[in-house]
Structure formats: structure tokens, C-alpha cells
N, C-alpha and C. Protein backbone atom coordinates (compact mmCIF):
# COMPACT_ATOMS: atom_id res chain seq x y z
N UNK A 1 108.95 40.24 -2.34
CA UNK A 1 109.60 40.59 -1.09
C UNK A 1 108.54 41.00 -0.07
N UNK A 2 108.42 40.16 1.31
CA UNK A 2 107.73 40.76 1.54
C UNK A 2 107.66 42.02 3.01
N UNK A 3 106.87 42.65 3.36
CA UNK A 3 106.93 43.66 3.95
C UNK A 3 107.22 43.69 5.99
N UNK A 4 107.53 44.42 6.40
CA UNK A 4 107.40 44.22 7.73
C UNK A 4 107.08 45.63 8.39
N UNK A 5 105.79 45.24 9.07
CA UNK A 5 105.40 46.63 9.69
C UNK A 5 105.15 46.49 10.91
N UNK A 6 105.76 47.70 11.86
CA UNK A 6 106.55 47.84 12.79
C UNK A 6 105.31 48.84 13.46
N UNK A 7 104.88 48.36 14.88
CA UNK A 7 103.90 49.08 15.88
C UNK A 7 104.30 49.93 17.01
N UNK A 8 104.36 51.28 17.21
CA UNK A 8 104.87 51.88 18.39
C UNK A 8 103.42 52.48 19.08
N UNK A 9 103.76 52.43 20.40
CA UNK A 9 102.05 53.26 21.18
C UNK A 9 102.81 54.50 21.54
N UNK A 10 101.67 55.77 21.10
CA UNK A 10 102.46 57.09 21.58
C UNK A 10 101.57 57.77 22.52
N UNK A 11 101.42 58.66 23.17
CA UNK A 11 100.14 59.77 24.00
C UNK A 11 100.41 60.69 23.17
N UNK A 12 99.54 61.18 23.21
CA UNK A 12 99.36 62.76 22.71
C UNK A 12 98.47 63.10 23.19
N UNK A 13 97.78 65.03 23.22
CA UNK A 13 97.15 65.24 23.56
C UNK A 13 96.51 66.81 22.84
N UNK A 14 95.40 67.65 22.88
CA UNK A 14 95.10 68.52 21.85
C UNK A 14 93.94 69.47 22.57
N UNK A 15 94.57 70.57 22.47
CA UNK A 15 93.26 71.69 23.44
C UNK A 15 91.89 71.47 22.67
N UNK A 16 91.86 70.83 21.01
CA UNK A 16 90.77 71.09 20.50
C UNK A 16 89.55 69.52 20.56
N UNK A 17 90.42 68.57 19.95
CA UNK A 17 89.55 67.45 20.07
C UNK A 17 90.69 66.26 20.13
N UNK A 18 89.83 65.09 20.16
CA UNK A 18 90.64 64.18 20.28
C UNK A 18 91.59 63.58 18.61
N UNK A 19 90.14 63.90 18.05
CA UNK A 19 90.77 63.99 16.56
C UNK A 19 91.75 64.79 16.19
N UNK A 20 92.45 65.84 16.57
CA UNK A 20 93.47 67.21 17.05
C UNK A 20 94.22 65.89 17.72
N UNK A 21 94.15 65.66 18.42
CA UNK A 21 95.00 64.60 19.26
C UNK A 21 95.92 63.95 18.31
N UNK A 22 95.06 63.00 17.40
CA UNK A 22 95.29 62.27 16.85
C UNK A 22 96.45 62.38 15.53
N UNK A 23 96.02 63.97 15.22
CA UNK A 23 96.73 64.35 14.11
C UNK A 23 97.69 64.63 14.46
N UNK A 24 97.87 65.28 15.90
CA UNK A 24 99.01 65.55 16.44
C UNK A 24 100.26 64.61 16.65
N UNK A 25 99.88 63.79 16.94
CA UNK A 25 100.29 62.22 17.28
C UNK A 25 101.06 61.87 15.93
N UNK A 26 100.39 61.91 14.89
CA UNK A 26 100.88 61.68 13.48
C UNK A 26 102.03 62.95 12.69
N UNK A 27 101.88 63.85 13.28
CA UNK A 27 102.51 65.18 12.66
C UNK A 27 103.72 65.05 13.89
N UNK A 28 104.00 64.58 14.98
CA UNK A 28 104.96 64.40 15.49
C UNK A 28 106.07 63.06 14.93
N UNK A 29 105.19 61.82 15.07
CA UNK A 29 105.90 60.70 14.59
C UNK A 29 106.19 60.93 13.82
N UNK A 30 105.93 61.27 12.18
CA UNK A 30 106.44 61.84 10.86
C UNK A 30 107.75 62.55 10.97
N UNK A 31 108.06 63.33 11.96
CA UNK A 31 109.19 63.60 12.55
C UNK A 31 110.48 63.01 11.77
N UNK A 32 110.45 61.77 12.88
CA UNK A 32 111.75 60.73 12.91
C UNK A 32 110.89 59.19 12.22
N UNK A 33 109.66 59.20 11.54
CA UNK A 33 109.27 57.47 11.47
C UNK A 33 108.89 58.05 9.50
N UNK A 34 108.94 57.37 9.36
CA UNK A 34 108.85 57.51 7.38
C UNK A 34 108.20 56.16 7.14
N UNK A 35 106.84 56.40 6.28
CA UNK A 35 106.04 55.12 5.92
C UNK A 35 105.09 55.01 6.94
N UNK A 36 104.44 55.91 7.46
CA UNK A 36 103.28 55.25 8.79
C UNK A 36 102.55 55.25 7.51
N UNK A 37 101.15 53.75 8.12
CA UNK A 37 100.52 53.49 7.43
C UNK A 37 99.01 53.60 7.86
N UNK A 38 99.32 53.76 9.54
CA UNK A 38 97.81 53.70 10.44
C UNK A 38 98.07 54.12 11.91
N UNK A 39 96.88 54.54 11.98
CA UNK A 39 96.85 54.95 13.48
C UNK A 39 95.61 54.31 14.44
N UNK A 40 95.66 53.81 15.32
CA UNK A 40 94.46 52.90 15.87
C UNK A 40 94.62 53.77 17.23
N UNK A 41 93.24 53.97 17.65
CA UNK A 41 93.15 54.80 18.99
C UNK A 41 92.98 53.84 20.29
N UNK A 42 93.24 53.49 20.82
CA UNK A 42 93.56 52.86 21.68
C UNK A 42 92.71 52.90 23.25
N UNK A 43 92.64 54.41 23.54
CA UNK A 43 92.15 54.63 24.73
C UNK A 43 91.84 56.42 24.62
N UNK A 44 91.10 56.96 25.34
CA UNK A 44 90.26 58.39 25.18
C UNK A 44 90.55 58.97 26.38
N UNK A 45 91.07 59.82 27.25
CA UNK A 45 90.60 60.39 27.89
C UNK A 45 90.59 61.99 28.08
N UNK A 46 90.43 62.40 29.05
CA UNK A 46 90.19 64.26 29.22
C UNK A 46 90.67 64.72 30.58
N UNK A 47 91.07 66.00 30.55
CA UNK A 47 91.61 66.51 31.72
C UNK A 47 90.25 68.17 31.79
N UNK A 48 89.44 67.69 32.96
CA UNK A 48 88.44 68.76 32.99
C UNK A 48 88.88 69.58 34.49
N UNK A 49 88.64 70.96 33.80
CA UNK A 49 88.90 72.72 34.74
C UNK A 49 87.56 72.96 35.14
N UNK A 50 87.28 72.89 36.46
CA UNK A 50 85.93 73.95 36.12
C UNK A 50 84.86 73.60 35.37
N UNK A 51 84.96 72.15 35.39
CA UNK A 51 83.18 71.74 34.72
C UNK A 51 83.49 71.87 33.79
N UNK A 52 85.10 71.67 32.73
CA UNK A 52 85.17 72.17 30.79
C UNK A 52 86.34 71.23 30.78
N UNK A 53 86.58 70.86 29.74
CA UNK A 53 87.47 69.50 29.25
C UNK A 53 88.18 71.39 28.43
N UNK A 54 89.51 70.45 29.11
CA UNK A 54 90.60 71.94 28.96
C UNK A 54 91.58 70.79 27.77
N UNK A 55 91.54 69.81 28.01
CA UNK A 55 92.78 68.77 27.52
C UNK A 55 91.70 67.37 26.89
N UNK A 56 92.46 66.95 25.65
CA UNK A 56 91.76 65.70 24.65
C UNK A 56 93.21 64.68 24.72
N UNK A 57 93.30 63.87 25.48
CA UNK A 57 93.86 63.23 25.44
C UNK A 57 93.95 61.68 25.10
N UNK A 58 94.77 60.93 24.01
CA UNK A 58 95.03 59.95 23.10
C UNK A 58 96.15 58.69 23.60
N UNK A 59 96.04 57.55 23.97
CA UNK A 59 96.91 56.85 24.06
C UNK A 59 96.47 55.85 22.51
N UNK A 60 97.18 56.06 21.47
CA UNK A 60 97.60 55.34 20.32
C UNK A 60 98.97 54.12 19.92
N UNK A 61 97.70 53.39 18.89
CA UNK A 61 99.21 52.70 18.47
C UNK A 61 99.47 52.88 16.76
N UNK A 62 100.57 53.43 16.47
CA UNK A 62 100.51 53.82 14.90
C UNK A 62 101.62 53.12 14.23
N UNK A 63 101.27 52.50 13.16
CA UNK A 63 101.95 51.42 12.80
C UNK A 63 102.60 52.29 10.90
N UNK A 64 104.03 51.12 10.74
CA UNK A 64 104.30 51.46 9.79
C UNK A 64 105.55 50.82 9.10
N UNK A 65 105.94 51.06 7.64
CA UNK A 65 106.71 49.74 6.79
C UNK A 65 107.98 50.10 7.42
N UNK A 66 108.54 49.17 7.91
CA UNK A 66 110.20 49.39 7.71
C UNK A 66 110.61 48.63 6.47
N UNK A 67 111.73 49.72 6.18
CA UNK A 67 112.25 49.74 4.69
C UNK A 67 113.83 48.85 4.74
């Protein structure tokens, strides 16, 4: 039988890193999505205060089996 895996793009974003981002991104979808299998980063950026990156921000696409 074989499988079908299903791609959604999410933002997220993380006061600490982008990798924080990322997990975040995954600890939300887990939510409502069952079976993610991957997360591909897509695009990077930052929201800077005052000469300091205050915000790590992630546009992802995280993929996974529908059952």
C-alpha cells in the first residue's frame, strides 16, 4: 500500500533562535497534524530593536503521512 505525504508551509517565530523557531513550528503543528515526517526551512528572517535581533523568524514547509 502505498503512502501519501501531504506538504503545508507554516511561519513561526522564536525570541531565541531560528532553530527555537523551528521547533516551535513543529510543537504547534503536532497540535492538530499526526505523522509529520520533516521540516524544510524555507526562508530566514529577523525583526531587529536597537541594533539586536529581538525576533527569529521561519517561513517552513513540514511535510507528513496521511493515514
Amino acid at each position: 500500500m502505498s503512502k501519501v505525504v501531504k506538504v503545508i508551509e507554516v511561519l513561526s517565530q522564536s525570541n531565541k533562535s531560528w532553530e527555537d523557531a523551528a521547533q516551535n513550528a513543529i510543537k504547534e503543528a503536532s497540535k492538530s497534524i499526526k505523522n509529520i515526517k520533516s521540516i524544510y526551512i524555507k526562508e530566514k528572517s529577523a525583526k531587529v530593536v536597537d541594533d539586536k535581533i529581538v525576533k527569529y523568524r521561519i517561513t517552513a514547509k513540514i511535510s507528513f503521512v496521511i493515514e
